[in-house]
Protein backbone atom coordinates (compact mmCIF):
# COMPACT_ATOMS: atom_id res chain seq x y z
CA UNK A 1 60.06 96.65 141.80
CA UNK A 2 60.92 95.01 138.53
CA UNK A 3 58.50 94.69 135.35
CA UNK A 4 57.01 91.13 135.18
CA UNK A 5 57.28 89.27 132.72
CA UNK A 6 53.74 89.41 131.80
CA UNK A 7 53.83 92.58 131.18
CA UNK A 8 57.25 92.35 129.04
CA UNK A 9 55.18 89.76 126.72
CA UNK A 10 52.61 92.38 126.47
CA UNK A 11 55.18 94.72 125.10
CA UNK A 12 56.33 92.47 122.69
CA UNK A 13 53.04 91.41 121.25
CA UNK A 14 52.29 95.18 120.77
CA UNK A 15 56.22 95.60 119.44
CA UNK A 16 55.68 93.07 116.66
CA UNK A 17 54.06 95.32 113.69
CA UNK A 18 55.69 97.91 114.58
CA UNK A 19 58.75 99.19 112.86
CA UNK A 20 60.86 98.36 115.53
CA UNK A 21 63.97 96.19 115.34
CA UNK A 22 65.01 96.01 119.08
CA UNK A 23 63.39 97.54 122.85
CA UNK A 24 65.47 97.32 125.67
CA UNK A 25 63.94 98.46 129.05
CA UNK A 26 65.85 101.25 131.53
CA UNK A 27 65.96 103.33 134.42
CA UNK A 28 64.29 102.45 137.32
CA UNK A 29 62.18 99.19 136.52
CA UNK A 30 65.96 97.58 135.44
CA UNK A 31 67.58 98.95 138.62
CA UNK A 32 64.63 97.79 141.03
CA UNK A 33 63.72 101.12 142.26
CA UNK A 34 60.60 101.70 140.87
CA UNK A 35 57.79 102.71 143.17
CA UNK A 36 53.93 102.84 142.17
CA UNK A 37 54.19 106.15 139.99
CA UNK A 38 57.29 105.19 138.33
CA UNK A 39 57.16 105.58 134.53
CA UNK A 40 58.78 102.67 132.37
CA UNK A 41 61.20 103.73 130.24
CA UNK A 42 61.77 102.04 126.90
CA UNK A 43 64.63 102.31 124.59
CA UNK A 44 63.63 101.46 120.77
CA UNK A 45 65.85 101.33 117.70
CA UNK A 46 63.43 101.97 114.81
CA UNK A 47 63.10 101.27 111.46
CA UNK A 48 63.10 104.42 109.14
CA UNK A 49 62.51 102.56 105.80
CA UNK A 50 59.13 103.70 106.67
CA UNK A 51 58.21 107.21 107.66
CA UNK A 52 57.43 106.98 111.28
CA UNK A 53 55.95 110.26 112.04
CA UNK A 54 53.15 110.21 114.60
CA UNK A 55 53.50 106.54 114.73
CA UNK A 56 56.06 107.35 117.54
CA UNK A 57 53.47 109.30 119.75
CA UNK A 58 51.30 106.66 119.09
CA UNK A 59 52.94 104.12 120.12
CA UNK A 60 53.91 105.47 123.96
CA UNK A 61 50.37 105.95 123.87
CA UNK A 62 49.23 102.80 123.16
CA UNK A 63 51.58 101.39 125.38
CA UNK A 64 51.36 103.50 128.41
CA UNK A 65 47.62 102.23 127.94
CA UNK A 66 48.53 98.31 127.95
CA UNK A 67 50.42 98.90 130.60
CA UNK A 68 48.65 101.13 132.79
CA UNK A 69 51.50 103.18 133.33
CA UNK A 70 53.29 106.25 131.80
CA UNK A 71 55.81 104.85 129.52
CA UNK A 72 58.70 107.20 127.96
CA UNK A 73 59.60 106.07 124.72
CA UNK A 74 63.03 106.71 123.77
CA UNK A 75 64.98 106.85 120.13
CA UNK A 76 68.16 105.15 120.03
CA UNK A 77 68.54 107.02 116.95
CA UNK A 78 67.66 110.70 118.58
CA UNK A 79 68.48 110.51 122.16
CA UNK A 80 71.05 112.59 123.46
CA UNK A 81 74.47 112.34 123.13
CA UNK A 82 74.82 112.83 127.02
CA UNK A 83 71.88 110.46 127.66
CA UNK A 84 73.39 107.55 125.29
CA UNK A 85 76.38 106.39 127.87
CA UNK A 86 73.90 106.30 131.16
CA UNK A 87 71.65 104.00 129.23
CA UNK A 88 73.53 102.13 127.77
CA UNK A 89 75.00 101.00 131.08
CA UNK A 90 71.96 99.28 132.27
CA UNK A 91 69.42 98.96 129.37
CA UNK A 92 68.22 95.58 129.23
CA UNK A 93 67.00 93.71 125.89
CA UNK A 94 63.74 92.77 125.60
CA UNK A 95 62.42 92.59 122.09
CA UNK A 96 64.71 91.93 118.69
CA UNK A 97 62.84 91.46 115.61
């Protein structure tokens, strides 16, 4: 199963005052694997001109909620080091501000 793109629109909308300058989508949803209790994982760069804070928590929230799924919300800027070259592989853009 892929994400539709109705619900990558939704993402978007929400996405657009936030301090976020690009989401790409991973794991499972971008391979075609996920099943009905799959989470979607989202990669975001942020924007720290800002303090971001609980913003972060906040925001996987408020999308897990929109979406009516667990979402994990990843940092480009504090994801592992280990993590970075797996996602990178097969992260998918879908929001640039």
């Amino acid at each position: 199963m892929k994400l539709d793109q109705k619900n990558i629109e939704l993402i978007k909308a929400y996405l657009q005052d936030k301090p976020v300058n690009r989401a790409y989508l991973f794991g499972s949803f971008v391979r075609g694997e996920a099943g009905p209790d799959s989470d979607v994982d989202i990669l975001v760069e942020l924007d720290y001109r800002n303090p971001i804070g609980l913003l972060f928590i906040r925001m996987e929230q408020d999308l897990a909620r929109i979406l009516n799924r667990k979402v994990d919300l990843v940092s480009a800027q504090g994801m592992s080091k280990y993590l970075k070259p797996v996602i990178d592989r097969e992260k998918q853009l879908i929001y640039a501000r």
